[in-house]
N, C-alpha and C. Protein backbone atom coordinates (compact mmCIF):
# COMPACT_ATOMS: atom_id res chain seq x y z
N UNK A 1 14.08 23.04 -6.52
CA UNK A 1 13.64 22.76 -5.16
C UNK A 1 12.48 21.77 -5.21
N UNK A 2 12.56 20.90 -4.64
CA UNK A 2 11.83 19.85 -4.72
C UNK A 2 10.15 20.55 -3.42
N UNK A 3 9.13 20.31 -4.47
CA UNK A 3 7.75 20.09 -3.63
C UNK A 3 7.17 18.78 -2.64
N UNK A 4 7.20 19.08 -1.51
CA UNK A 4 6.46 18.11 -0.91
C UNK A 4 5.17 18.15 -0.60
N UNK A 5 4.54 16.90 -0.50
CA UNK A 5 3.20 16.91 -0.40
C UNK A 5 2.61 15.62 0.25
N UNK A 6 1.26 15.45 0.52
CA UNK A 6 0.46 13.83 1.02
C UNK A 6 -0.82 14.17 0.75
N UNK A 7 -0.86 12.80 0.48
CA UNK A 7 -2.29 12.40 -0.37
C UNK A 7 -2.82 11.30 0.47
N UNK A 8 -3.93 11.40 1.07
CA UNK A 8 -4.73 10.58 1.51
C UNK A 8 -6.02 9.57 1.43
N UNK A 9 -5.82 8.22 1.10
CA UNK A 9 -7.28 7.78 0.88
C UNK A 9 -7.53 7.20 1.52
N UNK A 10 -8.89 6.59 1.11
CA UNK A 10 -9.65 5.23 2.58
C UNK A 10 -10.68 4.07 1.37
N UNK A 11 -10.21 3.55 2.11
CA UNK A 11 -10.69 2.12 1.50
C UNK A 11 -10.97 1.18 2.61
N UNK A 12 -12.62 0.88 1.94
CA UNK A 12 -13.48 0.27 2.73
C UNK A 12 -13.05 -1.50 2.88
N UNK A 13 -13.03 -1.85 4.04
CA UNK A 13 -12.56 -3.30 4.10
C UNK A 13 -13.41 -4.03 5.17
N UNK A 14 -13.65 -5.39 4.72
CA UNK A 14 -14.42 -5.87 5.65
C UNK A 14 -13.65 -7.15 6.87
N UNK A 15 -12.11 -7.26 6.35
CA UNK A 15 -11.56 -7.70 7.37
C UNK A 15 -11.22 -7.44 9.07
N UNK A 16 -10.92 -6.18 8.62
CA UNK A 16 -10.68 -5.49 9.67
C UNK A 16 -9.18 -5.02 9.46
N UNK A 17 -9.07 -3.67 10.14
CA UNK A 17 -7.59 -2.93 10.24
C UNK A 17 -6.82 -3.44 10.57
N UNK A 18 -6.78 -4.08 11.56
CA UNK A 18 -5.64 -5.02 12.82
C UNK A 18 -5.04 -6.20 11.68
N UNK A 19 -6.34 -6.70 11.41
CA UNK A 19 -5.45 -7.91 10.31
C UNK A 19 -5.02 -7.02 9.16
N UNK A 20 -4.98 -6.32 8.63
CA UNK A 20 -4.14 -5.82 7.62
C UNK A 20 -3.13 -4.81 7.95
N UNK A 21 -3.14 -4.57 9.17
CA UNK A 21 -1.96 -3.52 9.62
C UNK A 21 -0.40 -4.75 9.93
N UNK A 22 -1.29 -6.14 10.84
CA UNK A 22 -0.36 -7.32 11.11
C UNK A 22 0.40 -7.52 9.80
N UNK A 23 -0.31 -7.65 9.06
CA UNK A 23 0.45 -8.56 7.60
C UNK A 23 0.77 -7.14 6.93
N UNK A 24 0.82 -6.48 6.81
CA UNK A 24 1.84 -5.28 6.47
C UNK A 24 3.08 -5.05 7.34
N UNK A 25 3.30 -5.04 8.69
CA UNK A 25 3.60 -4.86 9.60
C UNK A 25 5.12 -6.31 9.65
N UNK A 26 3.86 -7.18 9.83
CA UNK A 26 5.06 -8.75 10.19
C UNK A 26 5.43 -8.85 8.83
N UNK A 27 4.64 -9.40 8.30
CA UNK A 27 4.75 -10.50 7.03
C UNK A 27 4.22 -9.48 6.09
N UNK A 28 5.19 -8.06 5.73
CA UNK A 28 5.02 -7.58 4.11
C UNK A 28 5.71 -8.50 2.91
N UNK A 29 6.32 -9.68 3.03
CA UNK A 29 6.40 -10.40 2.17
C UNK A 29 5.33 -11.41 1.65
N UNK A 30 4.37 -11.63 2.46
CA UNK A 30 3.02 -11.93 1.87
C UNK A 30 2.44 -11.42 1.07
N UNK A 31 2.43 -10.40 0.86
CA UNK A 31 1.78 -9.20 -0.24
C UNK A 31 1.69 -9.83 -1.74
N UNK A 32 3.38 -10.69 -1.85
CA UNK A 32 3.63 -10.75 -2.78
C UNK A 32 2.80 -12.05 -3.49
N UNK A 33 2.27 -13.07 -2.61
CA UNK A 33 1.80 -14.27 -2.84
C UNK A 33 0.16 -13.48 -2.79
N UNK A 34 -0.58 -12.94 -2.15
CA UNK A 34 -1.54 -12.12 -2.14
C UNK A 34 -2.32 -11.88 -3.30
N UNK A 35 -1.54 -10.91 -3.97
CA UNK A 35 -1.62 -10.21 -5.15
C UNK A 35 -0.48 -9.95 -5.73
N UNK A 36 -0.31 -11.48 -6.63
CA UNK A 36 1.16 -11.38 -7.18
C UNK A 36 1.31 -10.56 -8.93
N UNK A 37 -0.60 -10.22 -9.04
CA UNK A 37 -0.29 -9.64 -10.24
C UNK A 37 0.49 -8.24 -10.21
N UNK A 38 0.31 -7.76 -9.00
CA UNK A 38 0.87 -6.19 -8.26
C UNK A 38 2.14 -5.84 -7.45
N UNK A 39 1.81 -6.72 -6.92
CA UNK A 39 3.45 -6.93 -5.92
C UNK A 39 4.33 -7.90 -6.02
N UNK A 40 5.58 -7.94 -6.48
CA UNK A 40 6.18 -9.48 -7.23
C UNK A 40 7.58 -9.49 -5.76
N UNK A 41 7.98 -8.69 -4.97
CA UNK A 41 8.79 -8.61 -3.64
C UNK A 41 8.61 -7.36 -3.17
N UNK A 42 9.21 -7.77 -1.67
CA UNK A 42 9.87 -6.43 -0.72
C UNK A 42 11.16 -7.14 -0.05
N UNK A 43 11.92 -6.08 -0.17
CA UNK A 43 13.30 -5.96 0.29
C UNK A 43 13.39 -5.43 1.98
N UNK A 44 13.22 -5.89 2.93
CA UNK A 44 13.91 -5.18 3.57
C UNK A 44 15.45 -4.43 3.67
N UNK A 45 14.92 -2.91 3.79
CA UNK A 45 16.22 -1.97 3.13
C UNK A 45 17.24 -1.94 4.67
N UNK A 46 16.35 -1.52 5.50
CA UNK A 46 17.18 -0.95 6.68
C UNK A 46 16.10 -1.33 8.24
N UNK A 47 16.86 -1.62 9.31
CA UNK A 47 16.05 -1.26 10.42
C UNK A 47 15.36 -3.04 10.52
N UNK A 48 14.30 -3.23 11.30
CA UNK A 48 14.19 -4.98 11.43
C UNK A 48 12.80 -4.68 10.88
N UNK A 49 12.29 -5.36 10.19
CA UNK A 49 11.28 -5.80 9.89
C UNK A 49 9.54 -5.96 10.71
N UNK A 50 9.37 -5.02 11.13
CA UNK A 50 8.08 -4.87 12.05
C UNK A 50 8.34 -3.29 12.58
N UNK A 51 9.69 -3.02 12.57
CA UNK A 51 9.57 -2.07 14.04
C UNK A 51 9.44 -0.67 12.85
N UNK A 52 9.18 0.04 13.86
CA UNK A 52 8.80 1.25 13.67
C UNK A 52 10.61 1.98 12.87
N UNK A 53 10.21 2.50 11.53
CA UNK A 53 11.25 3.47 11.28
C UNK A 53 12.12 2.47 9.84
N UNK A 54 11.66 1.44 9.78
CA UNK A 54 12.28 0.24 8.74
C UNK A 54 12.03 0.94 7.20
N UNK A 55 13.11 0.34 6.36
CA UNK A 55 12.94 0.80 5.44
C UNK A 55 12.27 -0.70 4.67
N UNK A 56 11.21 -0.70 3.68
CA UNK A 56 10.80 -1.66 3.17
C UNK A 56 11.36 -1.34 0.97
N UNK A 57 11.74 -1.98 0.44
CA UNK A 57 11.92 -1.34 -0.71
C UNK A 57 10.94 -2.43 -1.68
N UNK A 58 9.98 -1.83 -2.25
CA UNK A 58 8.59 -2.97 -2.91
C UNK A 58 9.04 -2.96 -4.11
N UNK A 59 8.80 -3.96 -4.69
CA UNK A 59 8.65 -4.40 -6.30
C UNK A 59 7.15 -4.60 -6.79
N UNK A 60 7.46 -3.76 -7.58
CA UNK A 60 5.49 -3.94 -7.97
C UNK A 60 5.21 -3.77 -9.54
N UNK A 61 4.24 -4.05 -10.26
CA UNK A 61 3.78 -3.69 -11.65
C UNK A 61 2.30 -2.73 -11.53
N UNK A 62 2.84 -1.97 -12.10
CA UNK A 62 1.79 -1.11 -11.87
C UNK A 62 0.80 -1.35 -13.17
N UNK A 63 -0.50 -1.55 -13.25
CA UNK A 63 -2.03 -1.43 -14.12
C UNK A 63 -2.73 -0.61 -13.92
N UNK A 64 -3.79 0.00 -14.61
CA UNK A 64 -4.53 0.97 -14.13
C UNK A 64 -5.71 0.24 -13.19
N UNK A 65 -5.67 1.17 -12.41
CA UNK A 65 -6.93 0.06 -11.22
C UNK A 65 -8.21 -0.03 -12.19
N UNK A 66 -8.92 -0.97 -10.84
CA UNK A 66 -10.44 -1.28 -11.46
C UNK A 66 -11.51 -0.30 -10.45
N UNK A 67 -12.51 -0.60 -10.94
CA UNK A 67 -13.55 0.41 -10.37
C UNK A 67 -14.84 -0.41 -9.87
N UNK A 68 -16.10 -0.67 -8.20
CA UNK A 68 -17.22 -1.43 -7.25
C UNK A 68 -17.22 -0.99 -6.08
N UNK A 69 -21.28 -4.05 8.59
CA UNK A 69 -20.23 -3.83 9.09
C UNK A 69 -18.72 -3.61 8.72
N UNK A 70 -18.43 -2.82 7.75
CA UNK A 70 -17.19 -2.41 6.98
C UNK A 70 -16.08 -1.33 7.48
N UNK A 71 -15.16 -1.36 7.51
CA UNK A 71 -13.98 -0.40 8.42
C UNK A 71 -13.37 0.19 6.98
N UNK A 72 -12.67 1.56 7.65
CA UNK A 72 -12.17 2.03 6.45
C UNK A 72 -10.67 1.70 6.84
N UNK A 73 -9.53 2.08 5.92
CA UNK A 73 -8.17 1.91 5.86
C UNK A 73 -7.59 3.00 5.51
N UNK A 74 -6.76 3.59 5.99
CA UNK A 74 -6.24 4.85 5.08
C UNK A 74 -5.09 4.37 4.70
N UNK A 75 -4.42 5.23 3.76
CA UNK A 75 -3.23 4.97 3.08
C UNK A 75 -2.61 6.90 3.17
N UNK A 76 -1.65 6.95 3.64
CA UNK A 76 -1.35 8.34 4.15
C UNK A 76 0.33 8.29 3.16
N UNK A 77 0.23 8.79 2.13
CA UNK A 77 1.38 8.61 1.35
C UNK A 77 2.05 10.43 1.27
N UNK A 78 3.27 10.07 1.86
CA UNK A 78 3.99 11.21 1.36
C UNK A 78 4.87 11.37 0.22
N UNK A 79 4.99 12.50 -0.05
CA UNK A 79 6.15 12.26 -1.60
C UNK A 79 6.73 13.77 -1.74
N UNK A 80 7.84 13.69 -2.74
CA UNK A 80 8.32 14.75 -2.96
C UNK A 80 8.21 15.02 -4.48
N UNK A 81 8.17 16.00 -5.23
CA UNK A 81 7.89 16.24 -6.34
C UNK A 81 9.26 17.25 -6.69
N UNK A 82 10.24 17.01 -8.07
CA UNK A 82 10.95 17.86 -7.91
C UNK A 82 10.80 18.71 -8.75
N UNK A 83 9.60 19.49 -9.11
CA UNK A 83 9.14 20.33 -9.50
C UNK A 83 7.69 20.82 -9.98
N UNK A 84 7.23 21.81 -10.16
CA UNK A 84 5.53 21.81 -10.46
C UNK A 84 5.05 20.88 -11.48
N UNK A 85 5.77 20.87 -12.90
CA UNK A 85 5.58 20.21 -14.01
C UNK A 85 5.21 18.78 -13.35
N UNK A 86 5.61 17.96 -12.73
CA UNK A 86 5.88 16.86 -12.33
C UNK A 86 4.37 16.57 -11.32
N UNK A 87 3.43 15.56 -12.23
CA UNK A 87 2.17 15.53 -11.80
C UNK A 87 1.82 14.67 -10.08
N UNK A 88 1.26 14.92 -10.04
CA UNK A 88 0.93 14.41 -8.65
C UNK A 88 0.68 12.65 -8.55
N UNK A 89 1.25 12.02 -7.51
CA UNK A 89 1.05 10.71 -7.85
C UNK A 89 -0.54 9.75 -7.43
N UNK A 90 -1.54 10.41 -7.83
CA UNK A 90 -3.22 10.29 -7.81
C UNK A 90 -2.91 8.54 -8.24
N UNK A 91 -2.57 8.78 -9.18
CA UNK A 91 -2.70 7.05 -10.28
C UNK A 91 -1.76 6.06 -8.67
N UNK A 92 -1.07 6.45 -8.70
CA UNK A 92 -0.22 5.68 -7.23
C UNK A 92 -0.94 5.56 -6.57
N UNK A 93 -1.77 6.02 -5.43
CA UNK A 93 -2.47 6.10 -4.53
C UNK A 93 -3.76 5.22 -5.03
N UNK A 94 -4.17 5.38 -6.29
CA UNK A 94 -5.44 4.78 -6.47
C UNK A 94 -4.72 3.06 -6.76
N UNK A 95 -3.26 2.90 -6.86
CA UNK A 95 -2.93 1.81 -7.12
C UNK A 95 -2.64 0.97 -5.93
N UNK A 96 -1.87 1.62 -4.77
CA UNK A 96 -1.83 0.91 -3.18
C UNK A 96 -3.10 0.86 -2.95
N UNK A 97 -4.52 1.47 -3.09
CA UNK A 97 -5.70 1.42 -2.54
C UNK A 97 -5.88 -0.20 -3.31
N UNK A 98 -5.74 -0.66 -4.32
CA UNK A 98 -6.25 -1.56 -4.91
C UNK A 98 -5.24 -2.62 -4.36
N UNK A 99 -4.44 -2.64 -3.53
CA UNK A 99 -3.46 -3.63 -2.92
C UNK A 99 -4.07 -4.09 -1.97
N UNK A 100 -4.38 -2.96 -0.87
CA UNK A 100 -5.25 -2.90 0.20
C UNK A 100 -6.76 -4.07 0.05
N UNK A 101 -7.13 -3.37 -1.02
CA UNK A 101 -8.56 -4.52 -1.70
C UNK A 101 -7.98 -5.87 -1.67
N UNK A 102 -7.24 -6.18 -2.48
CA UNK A 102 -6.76 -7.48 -2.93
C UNK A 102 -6.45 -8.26 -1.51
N UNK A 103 -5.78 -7.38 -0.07
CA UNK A 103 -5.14 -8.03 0.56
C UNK A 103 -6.49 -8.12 1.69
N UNK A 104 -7.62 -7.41 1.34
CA UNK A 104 -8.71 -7.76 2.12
C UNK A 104 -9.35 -8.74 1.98
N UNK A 105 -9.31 -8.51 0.57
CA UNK A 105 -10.30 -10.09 0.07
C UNK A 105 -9.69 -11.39 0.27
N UNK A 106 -8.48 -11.62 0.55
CA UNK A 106 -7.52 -12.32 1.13
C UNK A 106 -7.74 -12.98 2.68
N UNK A 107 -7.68 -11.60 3.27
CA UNK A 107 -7.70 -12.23 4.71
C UNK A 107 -9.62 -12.53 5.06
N UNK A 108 -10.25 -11.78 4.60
CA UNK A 108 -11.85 -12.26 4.81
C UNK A 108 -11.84 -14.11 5.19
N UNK A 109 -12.55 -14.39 6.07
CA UNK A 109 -12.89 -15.96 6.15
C UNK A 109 -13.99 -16.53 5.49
N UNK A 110 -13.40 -17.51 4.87
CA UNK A 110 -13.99 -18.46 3.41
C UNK A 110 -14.77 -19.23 4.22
């Protein structure tokens, strides 16, 4: 029987939410030009691309992250675990948080 669960973090950004909810939202294929050491595509799987309920399917390389008026971001990840043995995905979460970074320092104005 598979365990479900969600893990929640926040990461401090100085762009602002709106611009990083847009470019997640419209243009999750930006991600990939962004931070191409992390995200190399997304597929749209199912459903159109913005709207609510879409399936997005990401290509990514995973590294172990790094560690350093500001808004926070959450990242609200659900998952299923198919069994206790089967550790919790902490290292994941600390790895989209570091996407989030990358795609802040991005949109900030130079």
């Amino acid at each position: 029987m598979a365990l479900v669960g969600k893990l929640i973090a926040h990461v401090e950004m100085n762009s602002g939410g709106k611009v990083l909810h847009d470019l997640l939202r419209h243009k999750p294929h930006d991600v990939a030009s962004i931070c191409p050491d992390k995200v190399h595509a997304c597929d749209l799987v199912s459903g159109q691309r913005g709207a609510v309920g879409s399936t997005i399917s990401w290509h990514y390389t995973h590294v172990e992250p790094k560690q350093d008026g500001k808004q926070l971001g959450t990242w609200t990840f659900e998952f299923e675990k198919p069994n206790v043995s089967v550790p919790y995905p902490t290292v994941f979460m600390d790895y989209l948080c570091d996407i989030i970074k990358d795609m802040d320092n991005h949109c900030i104005p130079k």
